[in-house]
PDB file of N, CA and C in Angstrom:
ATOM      1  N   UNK A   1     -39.595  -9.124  35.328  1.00  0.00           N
ATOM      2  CA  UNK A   1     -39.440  -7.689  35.230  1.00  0.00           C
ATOM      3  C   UNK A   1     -40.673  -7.111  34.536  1.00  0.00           C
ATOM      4  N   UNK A   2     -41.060  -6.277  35.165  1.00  0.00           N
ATOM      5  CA  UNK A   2     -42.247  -4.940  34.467  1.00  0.00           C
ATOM      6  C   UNK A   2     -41.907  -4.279  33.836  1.00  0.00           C
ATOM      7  N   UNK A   3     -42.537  -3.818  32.715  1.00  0.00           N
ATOM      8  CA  UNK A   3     -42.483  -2.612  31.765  1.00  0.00           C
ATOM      9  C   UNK A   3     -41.537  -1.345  32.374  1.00  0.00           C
ATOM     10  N   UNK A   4     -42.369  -1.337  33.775  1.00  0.00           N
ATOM     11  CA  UNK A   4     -41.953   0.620  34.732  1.00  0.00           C
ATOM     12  C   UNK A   4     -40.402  -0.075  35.283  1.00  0.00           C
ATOM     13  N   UNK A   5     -40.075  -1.577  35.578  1.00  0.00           N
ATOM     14  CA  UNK A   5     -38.942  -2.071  36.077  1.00  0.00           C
ATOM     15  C   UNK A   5     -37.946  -1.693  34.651  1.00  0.00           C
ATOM     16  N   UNK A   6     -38.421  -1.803  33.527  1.00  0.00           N
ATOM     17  CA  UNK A   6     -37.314  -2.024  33.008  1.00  0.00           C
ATOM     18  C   UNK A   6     -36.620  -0.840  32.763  1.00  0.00           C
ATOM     19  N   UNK A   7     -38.378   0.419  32.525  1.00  0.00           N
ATOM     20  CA  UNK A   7     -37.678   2.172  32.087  1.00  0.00           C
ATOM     21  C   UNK A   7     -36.996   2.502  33.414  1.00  0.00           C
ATOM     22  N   UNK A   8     -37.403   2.237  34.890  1.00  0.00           N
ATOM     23  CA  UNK A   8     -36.656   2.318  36.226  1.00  0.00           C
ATOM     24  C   UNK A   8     -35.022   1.973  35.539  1.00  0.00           C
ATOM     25  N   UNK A   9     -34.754   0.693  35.253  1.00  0.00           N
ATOM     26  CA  UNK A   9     -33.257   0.348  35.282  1.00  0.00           C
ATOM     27  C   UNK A   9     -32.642   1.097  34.303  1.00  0.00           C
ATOM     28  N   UNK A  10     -33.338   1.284  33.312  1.00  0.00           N
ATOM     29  CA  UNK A  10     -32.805   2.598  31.866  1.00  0.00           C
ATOM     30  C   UNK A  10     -31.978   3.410  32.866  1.00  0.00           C
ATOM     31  N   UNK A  11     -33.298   4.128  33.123  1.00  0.00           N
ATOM     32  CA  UNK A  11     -32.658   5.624  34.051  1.00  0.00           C
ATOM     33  C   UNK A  11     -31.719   5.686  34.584  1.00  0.00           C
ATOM     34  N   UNK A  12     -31.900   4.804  35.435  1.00  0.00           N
ATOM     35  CA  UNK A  12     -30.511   4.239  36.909  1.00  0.00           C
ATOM     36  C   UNK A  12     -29.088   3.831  36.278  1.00  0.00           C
ATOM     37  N   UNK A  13     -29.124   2.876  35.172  1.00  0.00           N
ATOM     38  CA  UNK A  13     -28.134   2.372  34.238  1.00  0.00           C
ATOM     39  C   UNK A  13     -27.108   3.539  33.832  1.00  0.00           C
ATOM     40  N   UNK A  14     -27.995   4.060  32.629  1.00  0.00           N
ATOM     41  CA  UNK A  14     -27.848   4.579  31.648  1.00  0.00           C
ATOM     42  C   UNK A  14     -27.839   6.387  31.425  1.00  0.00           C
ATOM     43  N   UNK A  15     -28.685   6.726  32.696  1.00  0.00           N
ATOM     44  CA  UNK A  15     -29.425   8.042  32.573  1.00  0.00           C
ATOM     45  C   UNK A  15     -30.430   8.232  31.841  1.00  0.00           C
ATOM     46  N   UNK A  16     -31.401   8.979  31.723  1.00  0.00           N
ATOM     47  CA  UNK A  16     -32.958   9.668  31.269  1.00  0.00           C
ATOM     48  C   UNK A  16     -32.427   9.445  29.930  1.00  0.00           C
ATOM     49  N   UNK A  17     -31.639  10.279  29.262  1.00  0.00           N
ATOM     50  CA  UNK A  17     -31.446  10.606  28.192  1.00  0.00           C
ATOM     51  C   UNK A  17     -30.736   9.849  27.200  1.00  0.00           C
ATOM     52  N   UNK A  18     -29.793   9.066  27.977  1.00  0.00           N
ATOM     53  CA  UNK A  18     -28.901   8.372  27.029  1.00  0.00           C
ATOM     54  C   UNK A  18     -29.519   7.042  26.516  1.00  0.00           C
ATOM     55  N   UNK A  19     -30.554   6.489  28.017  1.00  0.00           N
ATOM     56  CA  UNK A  19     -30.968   5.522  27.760  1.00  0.00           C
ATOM     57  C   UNK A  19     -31.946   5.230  27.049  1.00  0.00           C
ATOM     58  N   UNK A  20     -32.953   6.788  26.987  1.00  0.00           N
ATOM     59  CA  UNK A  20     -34.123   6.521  25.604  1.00  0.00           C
ATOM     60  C   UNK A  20     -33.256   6.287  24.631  1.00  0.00           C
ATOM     61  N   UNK A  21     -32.340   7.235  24.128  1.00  0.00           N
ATOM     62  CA  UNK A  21     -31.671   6.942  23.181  1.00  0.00           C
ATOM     63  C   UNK A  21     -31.327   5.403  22.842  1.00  0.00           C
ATOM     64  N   UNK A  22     -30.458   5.314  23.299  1.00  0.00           N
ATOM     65  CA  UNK A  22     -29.859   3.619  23.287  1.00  0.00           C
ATOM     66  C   UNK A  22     -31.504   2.768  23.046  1.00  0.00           C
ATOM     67  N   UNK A  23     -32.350   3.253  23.670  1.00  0.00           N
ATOM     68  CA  UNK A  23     -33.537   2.218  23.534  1.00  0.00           C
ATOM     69  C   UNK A  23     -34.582   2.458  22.223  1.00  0.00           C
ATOM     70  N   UNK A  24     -34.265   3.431  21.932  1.00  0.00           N
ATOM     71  CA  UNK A  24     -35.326   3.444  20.305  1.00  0.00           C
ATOM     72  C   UNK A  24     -33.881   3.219  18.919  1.00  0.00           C
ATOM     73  N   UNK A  25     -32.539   3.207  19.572  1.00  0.00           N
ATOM     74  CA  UNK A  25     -31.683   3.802  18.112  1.00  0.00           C
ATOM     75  C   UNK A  25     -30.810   2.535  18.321  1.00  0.00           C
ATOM     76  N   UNK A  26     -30.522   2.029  19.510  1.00  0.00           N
ATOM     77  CA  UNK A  26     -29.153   0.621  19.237  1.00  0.00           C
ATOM     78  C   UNK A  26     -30.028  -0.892  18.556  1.00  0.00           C
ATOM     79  N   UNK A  27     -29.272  -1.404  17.746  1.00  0.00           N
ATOM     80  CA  UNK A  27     -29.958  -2.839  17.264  1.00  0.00           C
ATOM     81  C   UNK A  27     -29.545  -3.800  18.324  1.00  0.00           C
ATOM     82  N   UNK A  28     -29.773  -4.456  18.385  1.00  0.00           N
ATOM     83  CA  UNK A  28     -29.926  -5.500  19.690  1.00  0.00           C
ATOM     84  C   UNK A  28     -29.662  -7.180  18.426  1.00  0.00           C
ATOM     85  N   UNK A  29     -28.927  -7.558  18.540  1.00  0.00           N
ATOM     86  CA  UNK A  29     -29.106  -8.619  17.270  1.00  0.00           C
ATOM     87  C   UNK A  29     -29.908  -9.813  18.108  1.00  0.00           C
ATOM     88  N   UNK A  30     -29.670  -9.912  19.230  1.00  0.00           N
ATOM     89  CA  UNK A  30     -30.654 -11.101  20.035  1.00  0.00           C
ATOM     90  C   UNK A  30     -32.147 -11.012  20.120  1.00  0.00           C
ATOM     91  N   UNK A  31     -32.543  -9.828  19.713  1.00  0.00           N
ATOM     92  CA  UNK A  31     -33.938  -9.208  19.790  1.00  0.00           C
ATOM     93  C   UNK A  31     -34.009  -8.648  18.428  1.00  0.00           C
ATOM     94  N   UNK A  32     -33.445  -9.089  17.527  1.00  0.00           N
ATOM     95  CA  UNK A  32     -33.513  -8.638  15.571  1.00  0.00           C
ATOM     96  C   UNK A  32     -34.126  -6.800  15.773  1.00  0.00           C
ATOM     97  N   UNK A  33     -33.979  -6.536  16.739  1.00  0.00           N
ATOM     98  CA  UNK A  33     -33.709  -5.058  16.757  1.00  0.00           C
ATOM     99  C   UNK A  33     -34.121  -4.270  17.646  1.00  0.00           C
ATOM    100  N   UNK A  34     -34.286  -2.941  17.538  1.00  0.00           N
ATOM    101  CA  UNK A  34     -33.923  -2.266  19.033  1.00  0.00           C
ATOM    102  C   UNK A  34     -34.980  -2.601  19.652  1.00  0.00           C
ATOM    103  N   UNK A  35     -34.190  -1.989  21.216  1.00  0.00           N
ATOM    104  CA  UNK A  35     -34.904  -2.796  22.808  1.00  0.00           C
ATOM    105  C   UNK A  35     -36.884  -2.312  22.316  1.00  0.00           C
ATOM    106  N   UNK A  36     -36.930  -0.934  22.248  1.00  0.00           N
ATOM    107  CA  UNK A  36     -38.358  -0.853  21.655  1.00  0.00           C
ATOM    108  C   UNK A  36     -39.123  -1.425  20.659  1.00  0.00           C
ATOM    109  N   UNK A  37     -38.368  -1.903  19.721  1.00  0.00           N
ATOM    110  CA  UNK A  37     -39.325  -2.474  18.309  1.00  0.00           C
ATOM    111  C   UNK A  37     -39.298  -3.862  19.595  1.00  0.00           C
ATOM    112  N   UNK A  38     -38.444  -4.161  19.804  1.00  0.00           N
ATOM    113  CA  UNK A  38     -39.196  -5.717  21.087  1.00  0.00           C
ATOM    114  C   UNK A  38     -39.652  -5.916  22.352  1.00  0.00           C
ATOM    115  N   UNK A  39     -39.832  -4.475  22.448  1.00  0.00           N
ATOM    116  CA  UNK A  39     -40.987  -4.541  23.892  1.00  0.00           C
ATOM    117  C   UNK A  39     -42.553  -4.031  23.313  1.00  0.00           C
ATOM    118  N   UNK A  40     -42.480  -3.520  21.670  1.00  0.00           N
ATOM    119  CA  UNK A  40     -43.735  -3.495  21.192  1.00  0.00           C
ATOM    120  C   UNK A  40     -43.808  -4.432  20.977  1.00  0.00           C
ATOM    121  N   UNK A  41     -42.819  -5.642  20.374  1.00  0.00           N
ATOM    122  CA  UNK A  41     -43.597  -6.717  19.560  1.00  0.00           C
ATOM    123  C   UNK A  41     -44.084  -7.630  20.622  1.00  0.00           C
ATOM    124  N   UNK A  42     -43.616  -7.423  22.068  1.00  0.00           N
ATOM    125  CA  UNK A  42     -44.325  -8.347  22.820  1.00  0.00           C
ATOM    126  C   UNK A  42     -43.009  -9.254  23.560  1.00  0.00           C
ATOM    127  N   UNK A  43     -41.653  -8.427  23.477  1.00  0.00           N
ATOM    128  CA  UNK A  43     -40.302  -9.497  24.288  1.00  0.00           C
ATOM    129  C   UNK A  43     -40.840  -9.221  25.583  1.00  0.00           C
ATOM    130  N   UNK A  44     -40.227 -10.284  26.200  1.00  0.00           N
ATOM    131  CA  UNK A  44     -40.414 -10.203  28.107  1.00  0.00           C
ATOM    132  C   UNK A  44     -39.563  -8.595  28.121  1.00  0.00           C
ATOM    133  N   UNK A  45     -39.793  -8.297  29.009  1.00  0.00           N
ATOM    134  CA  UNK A  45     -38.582  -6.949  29.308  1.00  0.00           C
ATOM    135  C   UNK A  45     -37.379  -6.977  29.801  1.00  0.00           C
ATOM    136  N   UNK A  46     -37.190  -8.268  30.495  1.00  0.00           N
ATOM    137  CA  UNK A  46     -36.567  -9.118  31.003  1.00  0.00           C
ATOM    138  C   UNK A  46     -35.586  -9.348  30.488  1.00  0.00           C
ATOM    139  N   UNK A  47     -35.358 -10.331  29.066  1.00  0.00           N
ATOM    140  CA  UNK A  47     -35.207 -10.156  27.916  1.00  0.00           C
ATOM    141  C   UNK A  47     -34.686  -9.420  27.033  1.00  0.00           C
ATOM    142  N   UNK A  48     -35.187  -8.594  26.926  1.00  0.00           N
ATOM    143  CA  UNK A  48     -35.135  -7.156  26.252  1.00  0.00           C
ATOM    144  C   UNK A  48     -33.582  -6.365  26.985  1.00  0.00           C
ATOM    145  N   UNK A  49     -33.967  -6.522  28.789  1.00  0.00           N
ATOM    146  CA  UNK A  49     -32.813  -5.855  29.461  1.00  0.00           C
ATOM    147  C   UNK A  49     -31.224  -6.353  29.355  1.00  0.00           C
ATOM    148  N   UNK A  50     -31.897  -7.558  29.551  1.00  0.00           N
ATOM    149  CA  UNK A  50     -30.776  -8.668  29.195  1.00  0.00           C
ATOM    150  C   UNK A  50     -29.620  -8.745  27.952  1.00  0.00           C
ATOM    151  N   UNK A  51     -30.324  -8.380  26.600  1.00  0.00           N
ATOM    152  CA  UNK A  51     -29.873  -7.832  25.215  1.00  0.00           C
ATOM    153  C   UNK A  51     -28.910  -6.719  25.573  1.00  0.00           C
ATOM    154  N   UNK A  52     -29.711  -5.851  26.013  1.00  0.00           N
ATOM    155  CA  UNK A  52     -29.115  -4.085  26.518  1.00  0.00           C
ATOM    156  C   UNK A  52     -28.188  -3.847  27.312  1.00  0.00           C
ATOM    157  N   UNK A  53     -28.042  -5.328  28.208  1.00  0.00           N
ATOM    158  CA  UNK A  53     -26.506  -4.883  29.020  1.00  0.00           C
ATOM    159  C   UNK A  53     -25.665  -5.093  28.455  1.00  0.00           C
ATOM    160  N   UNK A  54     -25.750  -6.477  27.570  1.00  0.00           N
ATOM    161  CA  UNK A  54     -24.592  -7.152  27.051  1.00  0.00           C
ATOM    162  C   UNK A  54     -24.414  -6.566  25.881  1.00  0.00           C
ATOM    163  N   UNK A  55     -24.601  -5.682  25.216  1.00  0.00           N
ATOM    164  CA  UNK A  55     -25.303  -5.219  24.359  1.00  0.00           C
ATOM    165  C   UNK A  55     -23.935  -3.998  24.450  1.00  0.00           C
ATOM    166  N   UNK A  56     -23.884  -3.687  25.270  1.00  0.00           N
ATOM    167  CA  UNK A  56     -23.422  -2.195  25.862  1.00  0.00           C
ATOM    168  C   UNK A  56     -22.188  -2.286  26.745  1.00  0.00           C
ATOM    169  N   UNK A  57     -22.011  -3.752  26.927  1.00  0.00           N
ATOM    170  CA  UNK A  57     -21.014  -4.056  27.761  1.00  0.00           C
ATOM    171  C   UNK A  57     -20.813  -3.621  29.609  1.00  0.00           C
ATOM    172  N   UNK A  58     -22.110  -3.328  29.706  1.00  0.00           N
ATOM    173  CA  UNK A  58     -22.458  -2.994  31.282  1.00  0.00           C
ATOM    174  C   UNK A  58     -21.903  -4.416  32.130  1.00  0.00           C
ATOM    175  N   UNK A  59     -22.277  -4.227  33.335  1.00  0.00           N
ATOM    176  CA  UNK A  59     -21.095  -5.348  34.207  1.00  0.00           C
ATOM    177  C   UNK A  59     -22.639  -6.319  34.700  1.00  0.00           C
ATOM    178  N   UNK A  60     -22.148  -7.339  35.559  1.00  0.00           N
ATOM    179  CA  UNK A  60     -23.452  -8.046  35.760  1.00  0.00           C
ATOM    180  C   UNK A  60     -24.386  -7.649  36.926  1.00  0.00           C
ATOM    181  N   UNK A  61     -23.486  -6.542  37.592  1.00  0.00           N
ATOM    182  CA  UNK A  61     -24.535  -5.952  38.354  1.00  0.00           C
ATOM    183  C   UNK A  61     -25.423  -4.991  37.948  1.00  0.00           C
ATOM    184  N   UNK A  62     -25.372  -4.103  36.738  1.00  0.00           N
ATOM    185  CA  UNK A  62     -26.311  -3.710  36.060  1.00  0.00           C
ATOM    186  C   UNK A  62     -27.357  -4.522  35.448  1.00  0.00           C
ATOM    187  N   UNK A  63     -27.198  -5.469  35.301  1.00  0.00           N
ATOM    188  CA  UNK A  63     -28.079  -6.728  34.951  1.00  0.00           C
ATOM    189  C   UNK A  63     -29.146  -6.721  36.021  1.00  0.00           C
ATOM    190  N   UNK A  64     -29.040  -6.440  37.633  1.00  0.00           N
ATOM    191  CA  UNK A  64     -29.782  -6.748  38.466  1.00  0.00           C
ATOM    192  C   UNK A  64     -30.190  -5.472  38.952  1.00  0.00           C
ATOM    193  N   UNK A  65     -30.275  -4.160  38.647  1.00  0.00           N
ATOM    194  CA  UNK A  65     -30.136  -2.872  39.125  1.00  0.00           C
ATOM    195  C   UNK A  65     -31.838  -2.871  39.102  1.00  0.00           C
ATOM    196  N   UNK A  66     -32.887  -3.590  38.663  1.00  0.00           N
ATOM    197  CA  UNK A  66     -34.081  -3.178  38.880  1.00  0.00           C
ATOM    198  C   UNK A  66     -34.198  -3.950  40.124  1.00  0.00           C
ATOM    199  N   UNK A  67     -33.758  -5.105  40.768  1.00  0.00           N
ATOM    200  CA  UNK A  67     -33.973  -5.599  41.832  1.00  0.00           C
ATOM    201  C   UNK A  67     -33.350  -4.865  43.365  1.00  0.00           C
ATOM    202  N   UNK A  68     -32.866  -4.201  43.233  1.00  0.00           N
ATOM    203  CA  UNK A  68     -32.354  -3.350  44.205  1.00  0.00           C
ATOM    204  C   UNK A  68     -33.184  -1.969  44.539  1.00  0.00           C
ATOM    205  N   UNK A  69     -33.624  -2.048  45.580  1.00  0.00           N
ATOM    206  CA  UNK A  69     -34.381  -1.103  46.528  1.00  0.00           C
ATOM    207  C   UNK A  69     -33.879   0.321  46.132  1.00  0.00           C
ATOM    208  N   UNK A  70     -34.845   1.134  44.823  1.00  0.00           N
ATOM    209  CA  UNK A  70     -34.590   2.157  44.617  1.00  0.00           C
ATOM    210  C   UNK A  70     -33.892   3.045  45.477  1.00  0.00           C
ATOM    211  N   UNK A  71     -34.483   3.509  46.746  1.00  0.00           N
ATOM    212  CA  UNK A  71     -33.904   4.062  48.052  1.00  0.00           C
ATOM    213  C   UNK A  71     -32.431   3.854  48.068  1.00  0.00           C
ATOM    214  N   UNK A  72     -32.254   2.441  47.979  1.00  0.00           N
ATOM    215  CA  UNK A  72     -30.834   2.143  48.510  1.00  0.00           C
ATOM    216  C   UNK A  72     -30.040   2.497  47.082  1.00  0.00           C
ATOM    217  N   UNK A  73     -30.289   2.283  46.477  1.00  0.00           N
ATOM    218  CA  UNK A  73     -29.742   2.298  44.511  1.00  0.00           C
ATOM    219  C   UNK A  73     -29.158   4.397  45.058  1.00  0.00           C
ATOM    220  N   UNK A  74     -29.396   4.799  45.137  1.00  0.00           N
ATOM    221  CA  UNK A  74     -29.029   6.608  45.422  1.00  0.00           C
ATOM    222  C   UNK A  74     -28.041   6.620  46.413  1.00  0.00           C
ATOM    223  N   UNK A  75     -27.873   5.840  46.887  1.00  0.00           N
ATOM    224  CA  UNK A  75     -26.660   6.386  47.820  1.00  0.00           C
ATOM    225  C   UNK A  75     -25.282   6.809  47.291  1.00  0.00           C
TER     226      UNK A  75
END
């Protein structure tokens, strides 16, 4: 996963707004803290996304929502 893959799955997930939120303000205990303090310090994003579903209790297809053909993701 890419950096733009992971803010892509935020959006799609979570929404614009909720998901910055959740990403500078929730602690992540698998990542000793939020999804941003560990995509500065250098976590895969991957990683990072991974923390944030389970994190939030999202299902396991949100887990894969950056691999799905934006286009098709809107229907």
């Amino acid at each position: 996963m890419k950096r733009s893959e992971f803010w892509d799955a935020v959006d799609a997930v979570y929404g614009p707004s909720l998901g910055r939120s959740l990403v500078v303000d929730l602690y992540l205990p698998s990542c000793l803290g939020t999804a941003q303090e560990a995509l500065d310090r250098g976590a895969e994003p991957d990683e990072v996304w991974a923390a944030l579903i389970e994190e939030t209790g999202q299902s396991e297809d949100a887990r894969w929502v950056h691999r799905i053909d934006p286009k098709k993701r809107r229907r």
